[in-house]
PDB file of N, CA and C in Angstrom:
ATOM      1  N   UNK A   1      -3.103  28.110 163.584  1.00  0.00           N
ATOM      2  CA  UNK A   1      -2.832  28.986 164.706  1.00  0.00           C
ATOM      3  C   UNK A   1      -1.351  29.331 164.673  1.00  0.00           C
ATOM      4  N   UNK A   2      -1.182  30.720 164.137  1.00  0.00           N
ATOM      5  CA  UNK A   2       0.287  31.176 164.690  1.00  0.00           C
ATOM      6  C   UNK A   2       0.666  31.678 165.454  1.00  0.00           C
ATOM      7  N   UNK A   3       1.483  31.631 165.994  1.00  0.00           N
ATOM      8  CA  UNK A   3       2.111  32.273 167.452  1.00  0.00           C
ATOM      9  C   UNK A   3       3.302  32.815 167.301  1.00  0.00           C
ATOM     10  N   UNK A   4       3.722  33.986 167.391  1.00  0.00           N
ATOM     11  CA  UNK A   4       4.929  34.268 167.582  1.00  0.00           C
ATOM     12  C   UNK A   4       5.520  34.405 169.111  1.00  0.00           C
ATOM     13  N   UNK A   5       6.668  32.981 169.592  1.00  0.00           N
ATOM     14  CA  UNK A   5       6.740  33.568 171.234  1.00  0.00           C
ATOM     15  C   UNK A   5       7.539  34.580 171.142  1.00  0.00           C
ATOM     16  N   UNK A   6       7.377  35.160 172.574  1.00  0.00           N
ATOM     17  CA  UNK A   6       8.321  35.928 172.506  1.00  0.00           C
ATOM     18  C   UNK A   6       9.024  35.177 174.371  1.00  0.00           C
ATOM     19  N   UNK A   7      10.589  36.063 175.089  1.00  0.00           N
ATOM     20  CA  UNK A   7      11.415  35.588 175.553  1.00  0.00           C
ATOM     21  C   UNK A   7      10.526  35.791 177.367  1.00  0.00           C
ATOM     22  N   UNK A   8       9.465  37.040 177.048  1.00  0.00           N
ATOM     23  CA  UNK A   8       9.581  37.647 178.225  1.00  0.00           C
ATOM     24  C   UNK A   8       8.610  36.757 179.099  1.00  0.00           C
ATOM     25  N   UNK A   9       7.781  35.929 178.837  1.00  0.00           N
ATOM     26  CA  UNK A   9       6.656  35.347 179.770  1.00  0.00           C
ATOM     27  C   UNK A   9       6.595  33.828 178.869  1.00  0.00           C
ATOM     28  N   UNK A  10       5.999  32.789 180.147  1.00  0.00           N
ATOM     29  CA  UNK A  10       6.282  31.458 179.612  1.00  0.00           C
ATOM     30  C   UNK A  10       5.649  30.954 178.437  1.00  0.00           C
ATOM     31  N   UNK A  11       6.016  30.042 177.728  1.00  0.00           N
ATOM     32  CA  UNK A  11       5.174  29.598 176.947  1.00  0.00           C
ATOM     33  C   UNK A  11       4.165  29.105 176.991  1.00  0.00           C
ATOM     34  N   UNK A  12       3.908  28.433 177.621  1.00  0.00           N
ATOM     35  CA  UNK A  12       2.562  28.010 178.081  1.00  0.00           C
ATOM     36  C   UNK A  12       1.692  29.265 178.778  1.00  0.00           C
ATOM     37  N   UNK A  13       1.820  30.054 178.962  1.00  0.00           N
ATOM     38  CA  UNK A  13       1.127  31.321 178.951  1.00  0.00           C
ATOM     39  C   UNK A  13       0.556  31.959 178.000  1.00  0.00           C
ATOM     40  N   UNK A  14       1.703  32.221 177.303  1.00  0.00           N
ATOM     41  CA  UNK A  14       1.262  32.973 175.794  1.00  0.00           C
ATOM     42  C   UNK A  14       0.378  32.153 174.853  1.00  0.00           C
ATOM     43  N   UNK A  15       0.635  30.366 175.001  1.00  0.00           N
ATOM     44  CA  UNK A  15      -0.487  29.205 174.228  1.00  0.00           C
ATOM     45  C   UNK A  15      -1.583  30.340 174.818  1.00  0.00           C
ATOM     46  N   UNK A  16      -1.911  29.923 176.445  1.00  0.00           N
ATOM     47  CA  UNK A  16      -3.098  30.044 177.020  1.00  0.00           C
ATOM     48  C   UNK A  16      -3.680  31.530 176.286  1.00  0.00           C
ATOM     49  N   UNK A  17      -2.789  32.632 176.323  1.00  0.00           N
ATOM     50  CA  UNK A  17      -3.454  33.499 175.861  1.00  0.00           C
ATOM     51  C   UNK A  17      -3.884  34.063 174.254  1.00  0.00           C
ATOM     52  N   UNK A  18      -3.247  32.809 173.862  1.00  0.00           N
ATOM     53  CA  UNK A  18      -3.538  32.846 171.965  1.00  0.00           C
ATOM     54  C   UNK A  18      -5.057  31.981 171.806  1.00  0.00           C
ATOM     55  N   UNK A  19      -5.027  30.702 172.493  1.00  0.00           N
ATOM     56  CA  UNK A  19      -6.504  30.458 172.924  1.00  0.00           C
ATOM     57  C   UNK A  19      -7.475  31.310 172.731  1.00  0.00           C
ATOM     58  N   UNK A  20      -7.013  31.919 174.073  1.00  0.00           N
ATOM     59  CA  UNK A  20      -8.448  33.161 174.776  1.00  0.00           C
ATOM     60  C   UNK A  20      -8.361  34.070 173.077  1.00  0.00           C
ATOM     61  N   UNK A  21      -8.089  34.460 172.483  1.00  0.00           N
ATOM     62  CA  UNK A  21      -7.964  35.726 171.307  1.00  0.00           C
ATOM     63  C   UNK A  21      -8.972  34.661 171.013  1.00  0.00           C
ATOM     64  N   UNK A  22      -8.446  33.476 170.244  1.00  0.00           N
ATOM     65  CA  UNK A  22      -8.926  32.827 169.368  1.00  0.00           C
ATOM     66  C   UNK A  22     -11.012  32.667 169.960  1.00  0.00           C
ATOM     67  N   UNK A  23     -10.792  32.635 171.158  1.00  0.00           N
ATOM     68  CA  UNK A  23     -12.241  32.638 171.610  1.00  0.00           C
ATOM     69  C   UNK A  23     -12.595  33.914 171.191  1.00  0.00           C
ATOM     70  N   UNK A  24     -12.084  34.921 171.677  1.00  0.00           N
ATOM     71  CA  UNK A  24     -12.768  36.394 171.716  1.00  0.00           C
ATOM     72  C   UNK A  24     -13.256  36.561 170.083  1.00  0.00           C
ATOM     73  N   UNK A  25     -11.812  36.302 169.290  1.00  0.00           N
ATOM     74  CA  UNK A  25     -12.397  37.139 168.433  1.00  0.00           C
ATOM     75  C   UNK A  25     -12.976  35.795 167.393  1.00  0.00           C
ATOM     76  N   UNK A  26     -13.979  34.622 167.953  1.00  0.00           N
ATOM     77  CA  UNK A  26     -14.874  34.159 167.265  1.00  0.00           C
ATOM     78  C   UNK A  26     -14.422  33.022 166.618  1.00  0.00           C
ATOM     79  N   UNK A  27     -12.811  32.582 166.343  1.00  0.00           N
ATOM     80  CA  UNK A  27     -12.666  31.430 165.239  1.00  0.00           C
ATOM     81  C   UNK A  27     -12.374  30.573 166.577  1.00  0.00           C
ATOM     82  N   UNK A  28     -12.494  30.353 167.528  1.00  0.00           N
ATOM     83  CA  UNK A  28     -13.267  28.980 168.179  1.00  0.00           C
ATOM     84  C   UNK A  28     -14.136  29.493 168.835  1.00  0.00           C
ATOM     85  N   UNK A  29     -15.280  29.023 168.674  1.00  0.00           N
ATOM     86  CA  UNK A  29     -17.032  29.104 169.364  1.00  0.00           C
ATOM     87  C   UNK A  29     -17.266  28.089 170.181  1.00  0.00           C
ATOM     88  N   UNK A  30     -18.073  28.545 171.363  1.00  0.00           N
ATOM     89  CA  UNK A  30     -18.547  27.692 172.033  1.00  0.00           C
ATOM     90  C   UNK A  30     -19.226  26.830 171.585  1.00  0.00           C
ATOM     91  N   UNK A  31     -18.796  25.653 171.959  1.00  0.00           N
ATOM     92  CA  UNK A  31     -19.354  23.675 171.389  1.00  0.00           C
ATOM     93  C   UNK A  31     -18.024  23.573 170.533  1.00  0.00           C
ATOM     94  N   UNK A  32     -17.256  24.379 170.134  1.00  0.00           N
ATOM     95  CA  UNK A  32     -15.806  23.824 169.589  1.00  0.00           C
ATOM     96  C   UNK A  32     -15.173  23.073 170.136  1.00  0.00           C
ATOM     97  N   UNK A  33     -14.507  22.195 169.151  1.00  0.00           N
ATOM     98  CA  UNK A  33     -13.320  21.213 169.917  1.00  0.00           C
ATOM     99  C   UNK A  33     -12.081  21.547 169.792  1.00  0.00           C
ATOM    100  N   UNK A  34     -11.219  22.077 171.026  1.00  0.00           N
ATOM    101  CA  UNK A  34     -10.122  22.192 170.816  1.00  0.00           C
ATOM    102  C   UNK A  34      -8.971  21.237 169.791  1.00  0.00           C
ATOM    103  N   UNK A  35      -7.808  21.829 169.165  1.00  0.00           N
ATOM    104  CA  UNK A  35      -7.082  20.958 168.443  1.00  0.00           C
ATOM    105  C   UNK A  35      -6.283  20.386 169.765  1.00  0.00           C
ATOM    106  N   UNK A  36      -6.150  19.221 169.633  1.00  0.00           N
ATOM    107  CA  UNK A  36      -5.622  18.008 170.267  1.00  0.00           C
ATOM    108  C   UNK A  36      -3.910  18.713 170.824  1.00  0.00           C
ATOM    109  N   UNK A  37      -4.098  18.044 171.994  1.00  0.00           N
ATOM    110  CA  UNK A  37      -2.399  18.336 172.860  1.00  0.00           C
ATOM    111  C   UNK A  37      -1.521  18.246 171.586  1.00  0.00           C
ATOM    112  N   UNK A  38      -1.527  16.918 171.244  1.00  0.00           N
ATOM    113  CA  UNK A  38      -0.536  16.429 170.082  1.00  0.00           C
ATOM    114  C   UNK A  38      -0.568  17.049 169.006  1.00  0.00           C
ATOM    115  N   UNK A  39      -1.596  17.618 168.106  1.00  0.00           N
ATOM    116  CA  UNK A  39      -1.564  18.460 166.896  1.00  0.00           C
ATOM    117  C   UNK A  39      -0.753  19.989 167.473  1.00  0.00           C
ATOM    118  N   UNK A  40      -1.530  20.393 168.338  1.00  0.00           N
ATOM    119  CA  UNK A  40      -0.738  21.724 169.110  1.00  0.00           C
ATOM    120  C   UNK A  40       0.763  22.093 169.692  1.00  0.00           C
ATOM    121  N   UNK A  41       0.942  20.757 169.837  1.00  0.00           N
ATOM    122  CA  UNK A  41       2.299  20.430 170.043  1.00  0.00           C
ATOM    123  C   UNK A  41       3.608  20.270 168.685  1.00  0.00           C
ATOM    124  N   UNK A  42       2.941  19.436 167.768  1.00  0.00           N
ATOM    125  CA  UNK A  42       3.593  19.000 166.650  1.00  0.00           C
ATOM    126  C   UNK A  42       3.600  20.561 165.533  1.00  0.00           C
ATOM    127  N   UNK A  43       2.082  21.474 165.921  1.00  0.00           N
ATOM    128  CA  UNK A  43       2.526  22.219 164.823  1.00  0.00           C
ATOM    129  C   UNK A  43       2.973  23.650 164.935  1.00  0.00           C
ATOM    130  N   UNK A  44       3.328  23.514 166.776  1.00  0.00           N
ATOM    131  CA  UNK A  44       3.925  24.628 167.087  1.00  0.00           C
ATOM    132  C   UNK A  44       5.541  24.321 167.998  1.00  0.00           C
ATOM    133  N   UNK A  45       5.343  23.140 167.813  1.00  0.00           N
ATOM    134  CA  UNK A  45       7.302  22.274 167.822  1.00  0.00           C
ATOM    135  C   UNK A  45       7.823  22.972 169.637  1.00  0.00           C
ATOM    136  N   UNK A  46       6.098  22.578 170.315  1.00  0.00           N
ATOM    137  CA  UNK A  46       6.184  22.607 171.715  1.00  0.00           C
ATOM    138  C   UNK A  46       6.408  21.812 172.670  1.00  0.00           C
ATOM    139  N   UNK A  47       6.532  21.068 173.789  1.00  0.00           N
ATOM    140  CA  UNK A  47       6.264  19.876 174.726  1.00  0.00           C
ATOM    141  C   UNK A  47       4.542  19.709 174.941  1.00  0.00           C
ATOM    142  N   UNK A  48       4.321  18.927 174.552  1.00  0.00           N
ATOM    143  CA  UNK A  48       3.087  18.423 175.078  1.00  0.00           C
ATOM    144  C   UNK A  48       2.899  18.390 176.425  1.00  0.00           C
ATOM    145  N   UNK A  49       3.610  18.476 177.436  1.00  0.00           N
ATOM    146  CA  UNK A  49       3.477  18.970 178.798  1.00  0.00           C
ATOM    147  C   UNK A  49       2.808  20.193 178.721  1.00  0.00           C
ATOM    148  N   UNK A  50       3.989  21.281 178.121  1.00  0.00           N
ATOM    149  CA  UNK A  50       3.537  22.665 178.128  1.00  0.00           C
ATOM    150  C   UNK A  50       1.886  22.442 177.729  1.00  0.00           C
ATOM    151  N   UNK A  51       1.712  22.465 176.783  1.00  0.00           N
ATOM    152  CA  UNK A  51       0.635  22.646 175.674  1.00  0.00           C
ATOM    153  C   UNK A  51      -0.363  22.182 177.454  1.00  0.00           C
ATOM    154  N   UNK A  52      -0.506  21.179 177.609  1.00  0.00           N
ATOM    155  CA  UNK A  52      -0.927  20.291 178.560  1.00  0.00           C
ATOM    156  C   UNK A  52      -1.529  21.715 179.418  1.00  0.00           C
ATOM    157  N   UNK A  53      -0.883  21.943 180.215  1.00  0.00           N
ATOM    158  CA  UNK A  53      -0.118  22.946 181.262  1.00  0.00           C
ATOM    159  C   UNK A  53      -1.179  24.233 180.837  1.00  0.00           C
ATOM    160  N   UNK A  54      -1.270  25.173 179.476  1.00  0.00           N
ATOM    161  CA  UNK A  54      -1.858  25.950 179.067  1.00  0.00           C
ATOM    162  C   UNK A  54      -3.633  25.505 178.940  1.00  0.00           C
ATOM    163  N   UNK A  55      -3.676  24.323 178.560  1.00  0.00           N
ATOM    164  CA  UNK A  55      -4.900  24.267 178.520  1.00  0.00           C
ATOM    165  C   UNK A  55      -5.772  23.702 179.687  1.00  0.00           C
ATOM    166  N   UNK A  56      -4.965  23.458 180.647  1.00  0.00           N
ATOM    167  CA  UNK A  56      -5.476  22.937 182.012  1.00  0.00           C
ATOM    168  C   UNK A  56      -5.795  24.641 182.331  1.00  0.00           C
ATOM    169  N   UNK A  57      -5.407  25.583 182.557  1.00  0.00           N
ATOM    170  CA  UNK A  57      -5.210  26.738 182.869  1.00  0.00           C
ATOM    171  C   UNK A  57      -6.964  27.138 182.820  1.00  0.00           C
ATOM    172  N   UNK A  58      -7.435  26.525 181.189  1.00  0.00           N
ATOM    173  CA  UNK A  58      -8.411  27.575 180.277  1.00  0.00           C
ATOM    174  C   UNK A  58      -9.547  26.130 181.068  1.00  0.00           C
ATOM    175  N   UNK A  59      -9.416  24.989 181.586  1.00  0.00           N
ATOM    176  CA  UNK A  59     -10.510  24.190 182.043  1.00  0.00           C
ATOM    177  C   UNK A  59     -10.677  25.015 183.653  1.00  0.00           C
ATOM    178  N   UNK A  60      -9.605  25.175 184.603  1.00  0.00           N
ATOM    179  CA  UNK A  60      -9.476  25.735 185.624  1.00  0.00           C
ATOM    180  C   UNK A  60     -10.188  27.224 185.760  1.00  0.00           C
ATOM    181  N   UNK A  61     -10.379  27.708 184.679  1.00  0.00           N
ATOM    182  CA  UNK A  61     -10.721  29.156 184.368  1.00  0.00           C
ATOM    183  C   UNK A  61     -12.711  28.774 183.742  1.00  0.00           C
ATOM    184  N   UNK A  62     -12.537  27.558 183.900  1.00  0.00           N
ATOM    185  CA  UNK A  62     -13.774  27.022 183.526  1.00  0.00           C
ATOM    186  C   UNK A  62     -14.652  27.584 181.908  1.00  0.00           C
ATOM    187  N   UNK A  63     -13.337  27.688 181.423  1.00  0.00           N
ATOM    188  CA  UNK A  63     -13.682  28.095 180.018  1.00  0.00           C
ATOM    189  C   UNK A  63     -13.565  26.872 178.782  1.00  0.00           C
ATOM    190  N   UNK A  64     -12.975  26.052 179.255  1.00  0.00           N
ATOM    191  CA  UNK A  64     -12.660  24.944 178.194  1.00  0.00           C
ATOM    192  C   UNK A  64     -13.224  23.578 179.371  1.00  0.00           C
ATOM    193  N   UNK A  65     -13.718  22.675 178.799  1.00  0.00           N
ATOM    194  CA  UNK A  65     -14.140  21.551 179.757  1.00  0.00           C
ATOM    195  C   UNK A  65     -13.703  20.453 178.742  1.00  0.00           C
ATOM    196  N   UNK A  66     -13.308  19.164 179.319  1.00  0.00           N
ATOM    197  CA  UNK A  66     -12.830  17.945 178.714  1.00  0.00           C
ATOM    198  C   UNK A  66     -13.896  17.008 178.461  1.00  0.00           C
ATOM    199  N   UNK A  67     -14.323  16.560 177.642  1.00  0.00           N
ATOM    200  CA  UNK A  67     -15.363  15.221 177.299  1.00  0.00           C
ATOM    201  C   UNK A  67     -14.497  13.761 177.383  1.00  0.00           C
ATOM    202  N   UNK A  68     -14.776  13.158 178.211  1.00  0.00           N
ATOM    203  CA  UNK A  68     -14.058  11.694 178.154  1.00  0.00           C
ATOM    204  C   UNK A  68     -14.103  11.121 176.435  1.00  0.00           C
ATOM    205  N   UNK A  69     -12.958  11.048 176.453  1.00  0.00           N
ATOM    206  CA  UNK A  69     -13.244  10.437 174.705  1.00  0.00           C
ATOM    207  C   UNK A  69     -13.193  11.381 173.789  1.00  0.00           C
ATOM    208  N   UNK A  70     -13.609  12.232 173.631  1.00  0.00           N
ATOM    209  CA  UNK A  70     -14.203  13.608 173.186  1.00  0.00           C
ATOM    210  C   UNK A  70     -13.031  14.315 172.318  1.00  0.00           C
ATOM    211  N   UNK A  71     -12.628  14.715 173.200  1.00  0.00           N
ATOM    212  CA  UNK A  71     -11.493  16.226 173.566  1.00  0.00           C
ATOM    213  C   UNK A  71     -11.835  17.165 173.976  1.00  0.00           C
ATOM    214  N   UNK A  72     -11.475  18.510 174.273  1.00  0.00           N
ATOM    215  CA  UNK A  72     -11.315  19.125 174.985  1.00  0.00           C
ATOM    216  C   UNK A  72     -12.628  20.566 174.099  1.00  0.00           C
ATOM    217  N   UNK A  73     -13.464  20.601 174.923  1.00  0.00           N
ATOM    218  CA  UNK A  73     -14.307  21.966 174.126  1.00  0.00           C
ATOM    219  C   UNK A  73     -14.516  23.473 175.022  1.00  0.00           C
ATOM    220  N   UNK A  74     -14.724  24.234 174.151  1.00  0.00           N
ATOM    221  CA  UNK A  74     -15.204  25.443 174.649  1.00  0.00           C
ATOM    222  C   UNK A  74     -16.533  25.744 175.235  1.00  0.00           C
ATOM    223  N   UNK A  75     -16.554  26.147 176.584  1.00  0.00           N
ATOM    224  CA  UNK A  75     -17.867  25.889 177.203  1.00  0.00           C
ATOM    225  C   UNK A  75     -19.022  27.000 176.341  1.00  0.00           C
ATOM    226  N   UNK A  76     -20.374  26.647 176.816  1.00  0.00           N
ATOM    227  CA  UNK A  76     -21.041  27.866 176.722  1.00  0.00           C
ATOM    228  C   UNK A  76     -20.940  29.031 177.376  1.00  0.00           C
ATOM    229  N   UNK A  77     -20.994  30.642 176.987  1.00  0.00           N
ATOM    230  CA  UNK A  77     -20.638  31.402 177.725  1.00  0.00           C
ATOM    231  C   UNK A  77     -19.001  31.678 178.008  1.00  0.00           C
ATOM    232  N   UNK A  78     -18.055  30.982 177.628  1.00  0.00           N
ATOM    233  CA  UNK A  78     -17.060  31.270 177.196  1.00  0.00           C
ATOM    234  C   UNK A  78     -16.621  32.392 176.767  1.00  0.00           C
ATOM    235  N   UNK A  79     -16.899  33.020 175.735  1.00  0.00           N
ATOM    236  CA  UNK A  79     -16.404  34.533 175.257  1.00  0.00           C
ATOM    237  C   UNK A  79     -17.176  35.425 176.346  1.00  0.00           C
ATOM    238  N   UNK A  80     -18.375  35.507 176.546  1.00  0.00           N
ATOM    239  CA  UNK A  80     -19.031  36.694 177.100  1.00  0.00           C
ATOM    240  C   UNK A  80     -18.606  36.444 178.804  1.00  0.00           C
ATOM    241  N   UNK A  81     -17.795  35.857 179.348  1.00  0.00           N
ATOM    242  CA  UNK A  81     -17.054  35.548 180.624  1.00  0.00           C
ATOM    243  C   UNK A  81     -16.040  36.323 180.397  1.00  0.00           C
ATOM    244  N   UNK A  82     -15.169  35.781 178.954  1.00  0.00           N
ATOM    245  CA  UNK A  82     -14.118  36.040 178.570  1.00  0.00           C
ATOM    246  C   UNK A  82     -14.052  38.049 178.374  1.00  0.00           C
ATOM    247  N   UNK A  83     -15.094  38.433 178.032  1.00  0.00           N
ATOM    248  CA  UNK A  83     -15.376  39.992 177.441  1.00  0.00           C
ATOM    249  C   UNK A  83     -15.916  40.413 178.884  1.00  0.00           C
ATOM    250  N   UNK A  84     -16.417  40.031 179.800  1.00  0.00           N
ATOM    251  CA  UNK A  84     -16.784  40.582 181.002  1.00  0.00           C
ATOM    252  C   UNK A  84     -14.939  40.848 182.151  1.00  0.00           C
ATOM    253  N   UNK A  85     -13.907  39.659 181.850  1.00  0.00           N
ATOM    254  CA  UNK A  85     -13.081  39.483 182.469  1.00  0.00           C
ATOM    255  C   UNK A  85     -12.325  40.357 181.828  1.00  0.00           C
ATOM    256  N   UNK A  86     -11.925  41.176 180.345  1.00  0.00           N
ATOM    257  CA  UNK A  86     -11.361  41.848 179.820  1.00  0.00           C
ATOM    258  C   UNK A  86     -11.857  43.343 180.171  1.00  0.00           C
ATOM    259  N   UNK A  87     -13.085  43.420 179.911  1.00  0.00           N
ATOM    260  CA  UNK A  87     -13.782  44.775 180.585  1.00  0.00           C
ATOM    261  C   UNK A  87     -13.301  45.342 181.971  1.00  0.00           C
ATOM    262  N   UNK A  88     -13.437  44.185 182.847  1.00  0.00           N
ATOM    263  CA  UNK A  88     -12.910  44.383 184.285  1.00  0.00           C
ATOM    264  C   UNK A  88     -11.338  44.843 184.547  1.00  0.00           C
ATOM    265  N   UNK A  89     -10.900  43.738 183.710  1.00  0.00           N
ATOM    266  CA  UNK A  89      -9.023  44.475 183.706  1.00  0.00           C
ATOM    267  C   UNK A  89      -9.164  45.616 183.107  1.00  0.00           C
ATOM    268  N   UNK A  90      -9.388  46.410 182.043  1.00  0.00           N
ATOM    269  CA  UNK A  90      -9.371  47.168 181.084  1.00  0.00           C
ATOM    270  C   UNK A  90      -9.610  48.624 182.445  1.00  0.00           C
ATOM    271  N   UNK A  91     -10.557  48.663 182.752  1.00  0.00           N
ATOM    272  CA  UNK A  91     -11.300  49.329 183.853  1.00  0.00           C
ATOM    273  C   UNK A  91     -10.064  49.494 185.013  1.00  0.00           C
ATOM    274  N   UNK A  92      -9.754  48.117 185.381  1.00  0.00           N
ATOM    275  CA  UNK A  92      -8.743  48.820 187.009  1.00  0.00           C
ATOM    276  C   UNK A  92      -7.642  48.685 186.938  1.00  0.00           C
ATOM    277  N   UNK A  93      -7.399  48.529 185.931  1.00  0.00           N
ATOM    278  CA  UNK A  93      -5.262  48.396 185.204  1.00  0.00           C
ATOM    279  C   UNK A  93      -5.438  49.319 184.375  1.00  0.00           C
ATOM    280  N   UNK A  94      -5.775  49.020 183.429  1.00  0.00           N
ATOM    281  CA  UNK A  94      -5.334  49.876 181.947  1.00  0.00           C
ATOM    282  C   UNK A  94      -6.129  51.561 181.999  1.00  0.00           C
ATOM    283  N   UNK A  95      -7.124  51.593 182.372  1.00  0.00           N
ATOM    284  CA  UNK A  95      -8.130  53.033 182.388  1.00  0.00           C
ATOM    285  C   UNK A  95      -7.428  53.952 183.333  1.00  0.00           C
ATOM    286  N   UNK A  96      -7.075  53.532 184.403  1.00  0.00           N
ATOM    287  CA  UNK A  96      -6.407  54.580 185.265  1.00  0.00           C
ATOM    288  C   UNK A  96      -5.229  55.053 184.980  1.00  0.00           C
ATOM    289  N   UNK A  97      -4.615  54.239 184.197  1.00  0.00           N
ATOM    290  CA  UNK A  97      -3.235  55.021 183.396  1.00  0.00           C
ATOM    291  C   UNK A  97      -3.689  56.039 182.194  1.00  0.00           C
ATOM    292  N   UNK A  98      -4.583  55.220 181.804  1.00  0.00           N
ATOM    293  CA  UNK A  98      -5.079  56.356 180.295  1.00  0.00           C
ATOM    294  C   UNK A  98      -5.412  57.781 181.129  1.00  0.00           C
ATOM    295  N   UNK A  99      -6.291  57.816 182.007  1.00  0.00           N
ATOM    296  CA  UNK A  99      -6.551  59.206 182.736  1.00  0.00           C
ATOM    297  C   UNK A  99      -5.447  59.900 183.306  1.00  0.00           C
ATOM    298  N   UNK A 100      -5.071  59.157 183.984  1.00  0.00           N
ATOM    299  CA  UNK A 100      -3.548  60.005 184.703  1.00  0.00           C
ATOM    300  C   UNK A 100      -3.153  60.845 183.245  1.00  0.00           C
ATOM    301  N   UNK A 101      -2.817  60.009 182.392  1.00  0.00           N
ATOM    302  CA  UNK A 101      -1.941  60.261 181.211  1.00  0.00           C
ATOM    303  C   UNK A 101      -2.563  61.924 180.432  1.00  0.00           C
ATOM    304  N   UNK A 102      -4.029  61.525 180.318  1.00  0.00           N
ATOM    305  CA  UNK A 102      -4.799  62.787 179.818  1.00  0.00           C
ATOM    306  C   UNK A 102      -5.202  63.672 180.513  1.00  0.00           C
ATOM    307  N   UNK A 103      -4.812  63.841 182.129  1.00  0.00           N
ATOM    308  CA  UNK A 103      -5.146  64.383 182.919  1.00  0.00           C
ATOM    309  C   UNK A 103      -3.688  65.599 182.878  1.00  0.00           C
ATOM    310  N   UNK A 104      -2.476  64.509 182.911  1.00  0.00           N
ATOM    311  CA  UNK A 104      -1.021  64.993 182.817  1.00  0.00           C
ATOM    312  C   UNK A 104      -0.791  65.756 181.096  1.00  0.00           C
ATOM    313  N   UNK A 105      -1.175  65.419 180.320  1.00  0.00           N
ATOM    314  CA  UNK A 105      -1.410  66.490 179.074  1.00  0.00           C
ATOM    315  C   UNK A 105      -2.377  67.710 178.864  1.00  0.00           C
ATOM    316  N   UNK A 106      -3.194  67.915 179.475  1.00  0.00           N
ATOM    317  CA  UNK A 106      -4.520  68.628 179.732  1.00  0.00           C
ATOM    318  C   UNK A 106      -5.391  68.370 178.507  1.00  0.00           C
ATOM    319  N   UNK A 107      -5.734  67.226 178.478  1.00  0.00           N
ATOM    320  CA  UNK A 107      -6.293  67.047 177.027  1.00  0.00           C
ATOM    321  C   UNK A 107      -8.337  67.683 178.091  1.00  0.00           C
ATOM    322  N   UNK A 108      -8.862  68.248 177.132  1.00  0.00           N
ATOM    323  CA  UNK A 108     -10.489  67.896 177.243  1.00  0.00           C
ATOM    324  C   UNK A 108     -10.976  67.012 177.058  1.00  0.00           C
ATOM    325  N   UNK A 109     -12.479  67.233 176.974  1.00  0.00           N
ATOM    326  CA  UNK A 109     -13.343  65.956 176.247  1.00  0.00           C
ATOM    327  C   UNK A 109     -13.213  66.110 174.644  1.00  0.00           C
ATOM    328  N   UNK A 110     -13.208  67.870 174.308  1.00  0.00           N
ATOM    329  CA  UNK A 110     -13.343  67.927 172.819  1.00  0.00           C
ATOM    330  C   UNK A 110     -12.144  67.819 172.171  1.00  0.00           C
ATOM    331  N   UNK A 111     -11.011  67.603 173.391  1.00  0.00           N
ATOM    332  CA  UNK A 111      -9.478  67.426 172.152  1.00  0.00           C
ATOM    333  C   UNK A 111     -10.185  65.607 171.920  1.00  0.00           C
ATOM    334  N   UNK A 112     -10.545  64.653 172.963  1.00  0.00           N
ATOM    335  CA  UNK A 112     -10.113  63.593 172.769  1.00  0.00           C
ATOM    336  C   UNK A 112     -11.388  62.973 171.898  1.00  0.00           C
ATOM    337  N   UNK A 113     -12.675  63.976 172.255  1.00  0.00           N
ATOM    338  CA  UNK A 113     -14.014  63.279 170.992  1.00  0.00           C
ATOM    339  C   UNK A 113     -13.167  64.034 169.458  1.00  0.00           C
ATOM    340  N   UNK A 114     -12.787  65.107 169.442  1.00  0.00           N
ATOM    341  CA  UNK A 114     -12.206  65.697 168.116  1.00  0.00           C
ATOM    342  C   UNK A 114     -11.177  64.521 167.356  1.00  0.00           C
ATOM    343  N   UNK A 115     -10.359  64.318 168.182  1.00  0.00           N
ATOM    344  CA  UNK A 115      -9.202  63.131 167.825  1.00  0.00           C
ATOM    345  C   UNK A 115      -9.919  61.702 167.297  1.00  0.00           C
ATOM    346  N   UNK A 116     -11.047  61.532 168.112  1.00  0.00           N
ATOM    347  CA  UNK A 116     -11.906  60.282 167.515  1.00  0.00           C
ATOM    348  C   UNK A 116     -12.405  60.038 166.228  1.00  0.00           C
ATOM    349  N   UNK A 117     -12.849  61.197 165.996  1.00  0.00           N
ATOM    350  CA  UNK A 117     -13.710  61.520 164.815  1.00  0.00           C
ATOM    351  C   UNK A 117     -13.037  61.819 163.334  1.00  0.00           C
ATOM    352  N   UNK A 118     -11.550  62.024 163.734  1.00  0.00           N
ATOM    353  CA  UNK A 118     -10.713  62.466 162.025  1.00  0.00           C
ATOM    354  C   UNK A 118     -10.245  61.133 161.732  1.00  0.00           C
TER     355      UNK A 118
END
């Protein structure tokens, strides 16, 4: 798992949201076991607090659950929560800017299906 941080939002944020990718786009599946506080820590030269901190986030979000003994796994239903919760932002943050935006250029339907298709 690489991460590049960056300055503007915490670290333990950006863990949490390298996670969630890693769910979405399939290389951890539900019944996976997360890599351990301590491996996550050691091979991204973080505090194990932090690390801690990010993945409490993804149990709270009821996407990751802890097994006594165990470690820490990805629930069932995990991604398709995860793709329902992205759909929803996508929709009432991100979509209403795209329209304003193509509304403020006068684009059509056939500039923006034409643009799709080359």
């Amino acid at each position: 798992m690489e991460i590049n941080w960056n300055n503007k939002e915490p670290i333990y944020l950006q863990l949490r949201d390298r996670l969630i990718e890693l769910i979405m786009d399939g290389l951890l599946l539900e019944g996976d076991a997360l890599p351990s506080v301590r491996q996550i820590s050691s091979e991204q030269r973080i505090n194990p607090i932090t690390v801690s901190k990010a993945i409490q986030m993804l149990v709270d979000e009821e996407l990751v659950e802890k097994k006594r003994g165990l470690g820490m796994y990805v629930v069932t239903g995990a991604k398709d929560k995860l793709a329902r919760q992205e759909k929803t932002k996508f929709l009432n943050e991100e979509w209403p800017q795209i329209e304003e935006r193509i509304e403020r250029l006068g684009l059509g339907l056939d500039d923006l299906l034409g643009r799709t298709k080359n």
